[in-house]
N, C-alpha and C. Protein backbone atom coordinates (compact mmCIF):
# COMPACT_ATOMS: atom_id res chain seq x y z
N UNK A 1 44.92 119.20 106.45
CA UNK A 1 43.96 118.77 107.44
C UNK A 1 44.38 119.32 108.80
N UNK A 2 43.68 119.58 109.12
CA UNK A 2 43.73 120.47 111.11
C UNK A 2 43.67 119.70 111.80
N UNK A 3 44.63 119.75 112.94
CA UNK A 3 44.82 118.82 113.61
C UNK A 3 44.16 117.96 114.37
N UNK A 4 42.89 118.72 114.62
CA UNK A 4 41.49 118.32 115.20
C UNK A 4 40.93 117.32 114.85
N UNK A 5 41.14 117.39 113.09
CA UNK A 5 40.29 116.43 112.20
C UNK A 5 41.48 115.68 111.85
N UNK A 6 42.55 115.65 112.17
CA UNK A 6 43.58 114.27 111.97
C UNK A 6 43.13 113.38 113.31
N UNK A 7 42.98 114.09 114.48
CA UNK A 7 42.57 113.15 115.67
C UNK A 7 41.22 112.24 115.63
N UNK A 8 40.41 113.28 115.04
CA UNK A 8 38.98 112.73 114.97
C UNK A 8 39.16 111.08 113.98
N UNK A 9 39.83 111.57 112.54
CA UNK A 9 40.02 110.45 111.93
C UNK A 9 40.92 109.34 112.08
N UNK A 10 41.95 109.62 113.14
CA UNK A 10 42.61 108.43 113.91
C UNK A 10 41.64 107.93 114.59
N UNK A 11 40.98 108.24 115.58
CA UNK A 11 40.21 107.55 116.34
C UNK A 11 38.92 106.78 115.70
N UNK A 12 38.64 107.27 114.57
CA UNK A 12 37.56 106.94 113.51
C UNK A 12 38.37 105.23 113.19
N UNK A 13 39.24 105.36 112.64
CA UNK A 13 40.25 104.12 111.66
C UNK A 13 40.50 103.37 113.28
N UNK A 14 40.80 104.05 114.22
CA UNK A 14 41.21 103.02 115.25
C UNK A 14 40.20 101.88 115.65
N UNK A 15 39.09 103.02 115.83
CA UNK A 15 37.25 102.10 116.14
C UNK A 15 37.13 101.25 114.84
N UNK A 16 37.46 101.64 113.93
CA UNK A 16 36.78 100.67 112.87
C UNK A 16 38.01 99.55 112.48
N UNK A 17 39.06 99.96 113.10
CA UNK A 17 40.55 98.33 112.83
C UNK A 17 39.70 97.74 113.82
N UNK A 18 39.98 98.25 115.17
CA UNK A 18 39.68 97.19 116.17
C UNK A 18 38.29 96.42 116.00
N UNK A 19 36.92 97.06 115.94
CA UNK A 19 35.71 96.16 115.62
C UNK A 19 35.60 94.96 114.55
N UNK A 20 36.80 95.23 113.21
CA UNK A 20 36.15 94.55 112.40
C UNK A 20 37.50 94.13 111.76
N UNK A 21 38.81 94.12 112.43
CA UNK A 21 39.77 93.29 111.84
C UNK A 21 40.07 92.12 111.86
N UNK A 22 39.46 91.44 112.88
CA UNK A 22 39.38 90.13 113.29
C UNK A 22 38.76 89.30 112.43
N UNK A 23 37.16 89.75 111.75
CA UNK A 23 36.74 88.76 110.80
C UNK A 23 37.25 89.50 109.57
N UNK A 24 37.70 90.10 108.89
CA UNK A 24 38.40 90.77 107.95
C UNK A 24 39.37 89.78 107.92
N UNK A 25 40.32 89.71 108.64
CA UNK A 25 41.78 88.69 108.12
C UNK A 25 40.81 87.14 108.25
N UNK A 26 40.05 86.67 108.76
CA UNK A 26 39.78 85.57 108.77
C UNK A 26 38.85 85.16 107.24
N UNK A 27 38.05 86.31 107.18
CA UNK A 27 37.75 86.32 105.93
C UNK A 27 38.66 85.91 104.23
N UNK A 28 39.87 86.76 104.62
CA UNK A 28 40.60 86.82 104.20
C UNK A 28 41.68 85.53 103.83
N UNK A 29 41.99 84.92 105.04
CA UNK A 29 42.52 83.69 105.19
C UNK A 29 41.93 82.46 104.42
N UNK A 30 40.46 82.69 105.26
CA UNK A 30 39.79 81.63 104.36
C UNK A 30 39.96 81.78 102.77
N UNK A 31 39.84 83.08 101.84
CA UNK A 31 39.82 83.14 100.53
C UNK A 31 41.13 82.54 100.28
N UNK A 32 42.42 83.06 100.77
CA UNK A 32 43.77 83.30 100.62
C UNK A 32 44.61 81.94 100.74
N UNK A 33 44.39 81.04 101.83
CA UNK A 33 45.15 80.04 102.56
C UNK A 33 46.57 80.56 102.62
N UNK A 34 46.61 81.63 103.17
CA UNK A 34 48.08 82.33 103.92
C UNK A 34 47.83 83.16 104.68
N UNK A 35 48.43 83.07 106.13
CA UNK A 35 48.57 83.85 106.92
C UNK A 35 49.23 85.34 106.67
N UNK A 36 50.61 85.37 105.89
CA UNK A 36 51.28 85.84 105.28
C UNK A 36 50.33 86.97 104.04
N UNK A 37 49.43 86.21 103.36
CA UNK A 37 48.85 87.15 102.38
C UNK A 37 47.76 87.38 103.26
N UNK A 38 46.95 87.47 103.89
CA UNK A 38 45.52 88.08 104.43
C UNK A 38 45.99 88.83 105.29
N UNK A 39 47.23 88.68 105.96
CA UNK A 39 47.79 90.08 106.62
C UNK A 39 48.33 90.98 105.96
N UNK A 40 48.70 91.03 104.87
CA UNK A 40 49.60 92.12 103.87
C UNK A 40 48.10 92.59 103.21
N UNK A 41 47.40 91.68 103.19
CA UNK A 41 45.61 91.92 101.81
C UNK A 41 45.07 93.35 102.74
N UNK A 42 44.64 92.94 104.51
CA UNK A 42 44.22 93.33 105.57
C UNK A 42 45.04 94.97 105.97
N UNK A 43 46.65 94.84 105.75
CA UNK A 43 46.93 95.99 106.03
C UNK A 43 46.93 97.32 105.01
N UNK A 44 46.40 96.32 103.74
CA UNK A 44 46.19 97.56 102.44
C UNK A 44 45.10 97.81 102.49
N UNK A 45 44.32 97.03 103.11
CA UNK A 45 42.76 97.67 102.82
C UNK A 45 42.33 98.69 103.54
N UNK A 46 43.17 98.28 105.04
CA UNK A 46 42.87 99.93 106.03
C UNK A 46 43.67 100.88 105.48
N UNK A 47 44.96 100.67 105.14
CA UNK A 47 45.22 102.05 104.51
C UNK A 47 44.79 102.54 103.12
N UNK A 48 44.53 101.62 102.41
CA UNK A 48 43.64 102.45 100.98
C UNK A 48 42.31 103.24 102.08
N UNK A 49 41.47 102.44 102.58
CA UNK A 49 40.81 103.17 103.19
C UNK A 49 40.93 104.34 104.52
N UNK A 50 41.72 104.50 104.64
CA UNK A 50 42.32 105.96 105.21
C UNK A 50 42.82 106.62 104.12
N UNK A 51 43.06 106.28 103.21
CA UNK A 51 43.45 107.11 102.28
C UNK A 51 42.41 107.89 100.93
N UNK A 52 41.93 107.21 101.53
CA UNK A 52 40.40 107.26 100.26
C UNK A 52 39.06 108.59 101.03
N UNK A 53 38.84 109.23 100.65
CA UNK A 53 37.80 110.31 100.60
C UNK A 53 36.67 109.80 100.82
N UNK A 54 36.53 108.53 101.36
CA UNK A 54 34.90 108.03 101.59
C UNK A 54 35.25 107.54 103.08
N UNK A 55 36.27 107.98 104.44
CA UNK A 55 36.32 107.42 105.12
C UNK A 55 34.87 108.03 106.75
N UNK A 56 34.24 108.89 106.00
CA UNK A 56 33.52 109.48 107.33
C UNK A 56 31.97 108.94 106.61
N UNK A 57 31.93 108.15 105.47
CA UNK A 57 30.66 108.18 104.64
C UNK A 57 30.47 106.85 104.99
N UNK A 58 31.17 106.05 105.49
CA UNK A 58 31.27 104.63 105.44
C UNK A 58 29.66 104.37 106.31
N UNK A 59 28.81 103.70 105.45
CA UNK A 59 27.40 103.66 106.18
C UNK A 59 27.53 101.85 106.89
N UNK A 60 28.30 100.90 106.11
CA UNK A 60 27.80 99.52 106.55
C UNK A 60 29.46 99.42 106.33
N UNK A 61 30.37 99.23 107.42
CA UNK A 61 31.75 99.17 107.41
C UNK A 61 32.03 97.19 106.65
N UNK A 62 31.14 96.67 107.34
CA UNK A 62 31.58 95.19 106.46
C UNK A 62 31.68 95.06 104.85
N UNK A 63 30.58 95.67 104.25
CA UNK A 63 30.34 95.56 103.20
C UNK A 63 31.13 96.14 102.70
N UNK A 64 32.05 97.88 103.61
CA UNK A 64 32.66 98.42 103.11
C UNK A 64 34.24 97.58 102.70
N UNK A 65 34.78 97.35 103.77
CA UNK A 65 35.61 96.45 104.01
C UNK A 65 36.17 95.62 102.89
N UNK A 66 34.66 94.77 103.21
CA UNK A 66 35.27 93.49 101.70
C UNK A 66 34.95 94.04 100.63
N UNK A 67 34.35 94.65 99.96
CA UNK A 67 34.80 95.47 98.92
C UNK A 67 35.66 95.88 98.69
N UNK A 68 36.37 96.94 99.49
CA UNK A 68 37.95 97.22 99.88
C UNK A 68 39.11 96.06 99.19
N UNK A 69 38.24 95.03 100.01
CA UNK A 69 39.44 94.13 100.19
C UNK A 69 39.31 93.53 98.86
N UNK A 70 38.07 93.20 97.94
CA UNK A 70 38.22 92.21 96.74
C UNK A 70 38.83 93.12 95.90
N UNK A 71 38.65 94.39 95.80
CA UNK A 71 39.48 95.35 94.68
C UNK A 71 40.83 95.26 94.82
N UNK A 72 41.19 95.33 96.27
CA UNK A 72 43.46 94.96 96.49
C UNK A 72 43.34 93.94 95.66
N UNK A 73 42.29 92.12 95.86
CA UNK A 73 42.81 90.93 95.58
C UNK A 73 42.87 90.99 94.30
N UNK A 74 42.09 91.83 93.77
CA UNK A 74 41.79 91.92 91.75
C UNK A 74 42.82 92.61 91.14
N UNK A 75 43.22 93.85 92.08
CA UNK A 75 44.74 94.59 91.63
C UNK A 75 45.41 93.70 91.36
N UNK A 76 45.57 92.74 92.98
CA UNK A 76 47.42 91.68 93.02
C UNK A 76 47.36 91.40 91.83
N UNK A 77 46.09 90.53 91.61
CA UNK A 77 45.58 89.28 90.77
C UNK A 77 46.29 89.98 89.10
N UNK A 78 46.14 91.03 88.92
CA UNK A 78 46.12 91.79 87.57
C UNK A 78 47.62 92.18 87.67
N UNK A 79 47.84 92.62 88.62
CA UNK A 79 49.74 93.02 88.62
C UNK A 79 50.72 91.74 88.57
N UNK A 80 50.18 90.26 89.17
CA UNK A 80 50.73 89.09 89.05
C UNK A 80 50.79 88.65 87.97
N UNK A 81 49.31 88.91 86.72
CA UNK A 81 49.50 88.58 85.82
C UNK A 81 50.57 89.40 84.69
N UNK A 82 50.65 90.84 85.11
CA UNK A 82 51.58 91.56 84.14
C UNK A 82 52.65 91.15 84.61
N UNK A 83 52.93 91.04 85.80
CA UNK A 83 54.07 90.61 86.06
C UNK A 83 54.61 89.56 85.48
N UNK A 84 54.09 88.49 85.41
CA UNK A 84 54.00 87.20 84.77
C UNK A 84 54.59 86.92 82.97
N UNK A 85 53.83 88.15 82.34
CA UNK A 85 53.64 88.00 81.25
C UNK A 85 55.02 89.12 80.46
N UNK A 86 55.52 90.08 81.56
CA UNK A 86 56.68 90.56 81.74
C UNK A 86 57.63 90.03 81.61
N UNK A 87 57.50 89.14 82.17
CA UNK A 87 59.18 88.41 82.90
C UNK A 87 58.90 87.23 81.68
N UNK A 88 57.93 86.89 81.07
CA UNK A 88 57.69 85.50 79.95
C UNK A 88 58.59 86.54 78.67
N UNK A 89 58.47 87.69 78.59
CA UNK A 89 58.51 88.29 77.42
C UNK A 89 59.82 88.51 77.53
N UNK A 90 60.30 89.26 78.73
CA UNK A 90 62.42 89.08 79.18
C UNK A 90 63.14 87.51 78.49
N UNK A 91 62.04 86.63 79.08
CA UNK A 91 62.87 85.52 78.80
C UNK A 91 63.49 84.81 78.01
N UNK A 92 61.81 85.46 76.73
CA UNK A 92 61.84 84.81 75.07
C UNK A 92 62.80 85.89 74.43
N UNK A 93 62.99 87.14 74.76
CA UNK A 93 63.19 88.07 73.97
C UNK A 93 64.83 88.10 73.71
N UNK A 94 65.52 87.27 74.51
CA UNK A 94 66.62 87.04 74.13
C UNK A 94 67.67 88.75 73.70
N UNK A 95 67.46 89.35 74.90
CA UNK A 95 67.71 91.26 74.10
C UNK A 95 69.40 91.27 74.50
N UNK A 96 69.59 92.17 73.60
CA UNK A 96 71.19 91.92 73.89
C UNK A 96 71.98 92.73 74.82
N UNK A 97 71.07 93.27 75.88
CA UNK A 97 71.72 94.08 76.92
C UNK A 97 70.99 93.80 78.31
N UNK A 98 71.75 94.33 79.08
CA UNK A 98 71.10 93.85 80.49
C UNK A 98 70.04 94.25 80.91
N UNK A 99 68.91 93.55 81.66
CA UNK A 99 67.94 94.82 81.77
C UNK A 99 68.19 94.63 83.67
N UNK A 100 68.50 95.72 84.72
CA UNK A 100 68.37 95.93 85.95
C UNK A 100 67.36 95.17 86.58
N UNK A 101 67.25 94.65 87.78
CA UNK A 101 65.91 94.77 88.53
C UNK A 101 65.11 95.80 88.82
N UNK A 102 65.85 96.42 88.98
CA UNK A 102 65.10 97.81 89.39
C UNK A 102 64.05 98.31 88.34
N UNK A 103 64.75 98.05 86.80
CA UNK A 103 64.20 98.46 85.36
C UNK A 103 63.18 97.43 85.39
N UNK A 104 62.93 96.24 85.66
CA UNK A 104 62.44 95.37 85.93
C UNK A 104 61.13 95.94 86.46
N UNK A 105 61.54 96.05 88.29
CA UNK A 105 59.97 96.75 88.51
C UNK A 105 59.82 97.79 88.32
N UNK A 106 60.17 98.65 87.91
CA UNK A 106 59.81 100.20 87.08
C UNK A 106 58.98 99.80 85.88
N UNK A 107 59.19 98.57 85.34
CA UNK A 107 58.44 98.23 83.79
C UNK A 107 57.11 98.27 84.13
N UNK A 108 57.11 96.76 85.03
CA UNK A 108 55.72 96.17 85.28
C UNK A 108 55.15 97.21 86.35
N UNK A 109 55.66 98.30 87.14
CA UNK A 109 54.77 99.19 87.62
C UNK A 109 54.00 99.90 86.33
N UNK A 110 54.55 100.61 85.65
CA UNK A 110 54.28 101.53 84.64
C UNK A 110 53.14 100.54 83.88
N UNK A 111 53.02 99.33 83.60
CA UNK A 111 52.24 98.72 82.87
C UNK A 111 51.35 97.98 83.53
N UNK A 112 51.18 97.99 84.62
CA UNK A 112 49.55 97.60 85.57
C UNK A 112 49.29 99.19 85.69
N UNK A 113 49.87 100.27 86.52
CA UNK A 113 48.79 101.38 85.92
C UNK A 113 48.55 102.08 84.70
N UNK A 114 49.08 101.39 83.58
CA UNK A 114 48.66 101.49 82.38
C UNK A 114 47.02 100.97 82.38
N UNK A 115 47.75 99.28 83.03
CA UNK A 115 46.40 98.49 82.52
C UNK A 115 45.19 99.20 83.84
N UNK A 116 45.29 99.41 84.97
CA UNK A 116 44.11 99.83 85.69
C UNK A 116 43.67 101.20 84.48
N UNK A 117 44.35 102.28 84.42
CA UNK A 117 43.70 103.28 83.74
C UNK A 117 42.77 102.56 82.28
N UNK A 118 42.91 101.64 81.83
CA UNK A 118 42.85 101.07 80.55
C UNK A 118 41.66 100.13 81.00
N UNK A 119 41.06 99.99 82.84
CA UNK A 119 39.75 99.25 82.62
C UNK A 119 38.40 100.12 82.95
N UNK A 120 38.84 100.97 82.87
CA UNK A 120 37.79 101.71 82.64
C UNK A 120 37.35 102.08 81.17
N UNK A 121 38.08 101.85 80.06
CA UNK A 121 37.50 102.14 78.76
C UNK A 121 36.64 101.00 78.56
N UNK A 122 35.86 101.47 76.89
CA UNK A 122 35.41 100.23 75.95
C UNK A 122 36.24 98.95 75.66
N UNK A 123 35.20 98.39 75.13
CA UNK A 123 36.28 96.95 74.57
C UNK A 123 37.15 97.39 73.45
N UNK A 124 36.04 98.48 72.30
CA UNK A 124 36.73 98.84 71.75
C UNK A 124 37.92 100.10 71.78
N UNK A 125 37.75 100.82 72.57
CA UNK A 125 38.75 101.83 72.60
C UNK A 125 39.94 100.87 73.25
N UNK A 126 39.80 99.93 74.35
CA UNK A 126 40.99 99.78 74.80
C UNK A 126 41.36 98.55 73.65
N UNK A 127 41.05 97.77 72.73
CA UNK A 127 41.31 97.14 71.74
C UNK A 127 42.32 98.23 70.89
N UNK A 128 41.70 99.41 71.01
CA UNK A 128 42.38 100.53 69.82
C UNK A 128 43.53 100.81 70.10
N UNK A 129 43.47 100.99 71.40
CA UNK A 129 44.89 101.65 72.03
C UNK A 129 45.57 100.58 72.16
N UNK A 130 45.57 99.23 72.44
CA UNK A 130 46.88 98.15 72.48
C UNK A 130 47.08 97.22 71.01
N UNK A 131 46.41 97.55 70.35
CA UNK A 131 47.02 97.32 68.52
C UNK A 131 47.12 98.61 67.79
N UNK A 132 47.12 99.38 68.27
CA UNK A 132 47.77 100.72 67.56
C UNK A 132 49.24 101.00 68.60
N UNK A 133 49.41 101.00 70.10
CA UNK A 133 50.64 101.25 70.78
C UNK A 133 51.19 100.19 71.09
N UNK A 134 50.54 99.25 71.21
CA UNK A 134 51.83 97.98 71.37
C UNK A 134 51.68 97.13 69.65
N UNK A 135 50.70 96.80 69.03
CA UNK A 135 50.95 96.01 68.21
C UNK A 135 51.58 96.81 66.90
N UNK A 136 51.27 98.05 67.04
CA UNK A 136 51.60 98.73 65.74
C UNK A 136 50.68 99.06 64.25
N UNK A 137 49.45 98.56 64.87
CA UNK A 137 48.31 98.40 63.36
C UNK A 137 47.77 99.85 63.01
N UNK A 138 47.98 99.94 61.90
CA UNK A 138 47.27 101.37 61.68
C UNK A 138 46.01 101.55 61.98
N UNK A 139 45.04 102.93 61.92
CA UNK A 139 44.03 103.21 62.02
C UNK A 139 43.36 102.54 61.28
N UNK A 140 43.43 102.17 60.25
CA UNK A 140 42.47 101.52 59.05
C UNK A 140 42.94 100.13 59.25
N UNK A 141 44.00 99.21 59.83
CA UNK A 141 43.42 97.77 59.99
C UNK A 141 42.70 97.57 61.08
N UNK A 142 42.69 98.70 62.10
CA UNK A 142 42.30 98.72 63.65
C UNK A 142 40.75 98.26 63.37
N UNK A 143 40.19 99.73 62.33
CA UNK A 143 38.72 100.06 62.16
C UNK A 143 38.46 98.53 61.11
N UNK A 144 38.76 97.98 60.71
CA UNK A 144 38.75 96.56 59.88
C UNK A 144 38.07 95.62 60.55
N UNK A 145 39.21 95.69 61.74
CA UNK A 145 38.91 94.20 62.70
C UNK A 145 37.67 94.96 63.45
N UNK A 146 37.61 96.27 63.79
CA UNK A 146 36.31 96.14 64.75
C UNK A 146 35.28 96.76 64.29
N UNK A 147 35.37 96.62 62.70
CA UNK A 147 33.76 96.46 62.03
C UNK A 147 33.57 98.43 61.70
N UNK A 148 34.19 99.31 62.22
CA UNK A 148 34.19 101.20 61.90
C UNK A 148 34.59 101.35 61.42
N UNK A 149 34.42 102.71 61.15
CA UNK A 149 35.42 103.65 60.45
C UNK A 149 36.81 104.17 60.99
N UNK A 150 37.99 104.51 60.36
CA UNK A 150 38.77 104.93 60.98
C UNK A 150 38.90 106.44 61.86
N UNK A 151 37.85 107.52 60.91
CA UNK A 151 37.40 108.39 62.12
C UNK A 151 37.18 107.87 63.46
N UNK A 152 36.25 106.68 63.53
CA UNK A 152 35.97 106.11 64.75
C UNK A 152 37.07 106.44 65.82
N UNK A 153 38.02 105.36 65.05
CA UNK A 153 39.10 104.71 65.41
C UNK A 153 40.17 106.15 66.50
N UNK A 154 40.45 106.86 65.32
CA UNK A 154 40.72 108.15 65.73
C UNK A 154 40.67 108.82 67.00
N UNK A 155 38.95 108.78 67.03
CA UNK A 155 38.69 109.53 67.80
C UNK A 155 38.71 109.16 69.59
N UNK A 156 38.69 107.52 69.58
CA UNK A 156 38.58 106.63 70.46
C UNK A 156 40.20 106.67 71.25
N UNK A 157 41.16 106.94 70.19
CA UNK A 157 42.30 106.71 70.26
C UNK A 157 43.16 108.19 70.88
N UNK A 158 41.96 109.01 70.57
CA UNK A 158 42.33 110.19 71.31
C UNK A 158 41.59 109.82 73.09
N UNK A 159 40.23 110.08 72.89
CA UNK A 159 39.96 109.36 73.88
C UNK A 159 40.92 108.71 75.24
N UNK A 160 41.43 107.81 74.82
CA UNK A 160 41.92 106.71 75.64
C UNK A 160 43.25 107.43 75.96
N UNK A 161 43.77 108.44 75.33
CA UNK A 161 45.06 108.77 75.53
C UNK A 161 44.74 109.83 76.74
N UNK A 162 43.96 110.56 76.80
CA UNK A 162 43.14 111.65 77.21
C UNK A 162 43.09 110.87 78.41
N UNK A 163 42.26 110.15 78.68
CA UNK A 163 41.88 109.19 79.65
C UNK A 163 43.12 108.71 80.43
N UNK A 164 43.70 108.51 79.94
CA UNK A 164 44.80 107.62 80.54
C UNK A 164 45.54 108.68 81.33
N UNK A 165 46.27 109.48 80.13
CA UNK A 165 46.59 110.69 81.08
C UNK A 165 46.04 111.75 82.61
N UNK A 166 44.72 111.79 82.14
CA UNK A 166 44.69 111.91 83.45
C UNK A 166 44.53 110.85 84.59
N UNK A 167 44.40 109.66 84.60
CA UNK A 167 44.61 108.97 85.54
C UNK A 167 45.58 108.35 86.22
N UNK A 168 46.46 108.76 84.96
CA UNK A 168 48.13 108.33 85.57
C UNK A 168 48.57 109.97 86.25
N UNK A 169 48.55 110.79 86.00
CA UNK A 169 48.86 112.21 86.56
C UNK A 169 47.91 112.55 87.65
């Protein structure tokens, strides 16, 4: 980007923090009841949106905004729960070596953008891909439970891998 158009789009993000951050965190607050989270919600939403390729298209900045903002709260919401269901699975699993913190959040990163790449499929493809890679079911009990063929199955399963890959790369 030329330096011209880095200025233009600072001053763009500056006009649009200052007009509309005020009911943005209050918005926010009200959903949230934390000061603490509607300012952390508030400072991801301007930077996803500086970061995002729709920042000169923005036609109705409110609407843009909280949109912005309910997609961060649906991320947290979805990374809290892997997180959650992470640390339930450390606990039961009783494993006989240490696992790091660090390995810790390296896990549950790798497995919320698993799961974001994974909501954009079908019910059934992403059914295919987490009882064939996490549960272990072959192609033919997969296509069983969801009524196809295992070509189906197959092909869905390529699909989703396809898919995934490029959205994690």
């Amino acid at each position: 980007m030329a330096a011209g158009q880095e200025q233009i789009m600072a001053h763009y993000v500056a006009e649009l923090y200052k007009n509309h951050k005020g009911w943005l965190y209050g918005w926010l607050y009200q959903k949230l009841g934390s000061v603490d989270t509607a300012e952390d919600v508030l400072h991801d939403t301007f930077l996803r949106i500086i970061r995002s390729q729709e920042l000169f298209q923005i036609q109705q900045p409110k609407a843009f905004l909280t949109t912005t903002a309910k997609r961060i709260l649906i991320d947290r919401a979805r990374r809290a729960k892997i997180e959650q269901a992470y640390l339930d699975y450390l606990t039961q699993a009783a494993l006989s070596y240490e696992i790091s913190p660090e390995q810790v959040v390296m896990a549950i990163d790798s497995l919320d953008r698993l799961a974001y790449a994974l909501e954009d499929l079908s019910y059934r493809m992403k059914m295919a891909f987490l009882w064939h890679y996490i549960d272990d079911l072959s192609l033919k009990e997969i296509a069983a439970r969801l009524g196809v063929s295992s070509k189906t199955i197959h092909h869905d399963l390529v699909y989703a891998l396809t898919h995934c890959y490029k959205v994690l790369h």
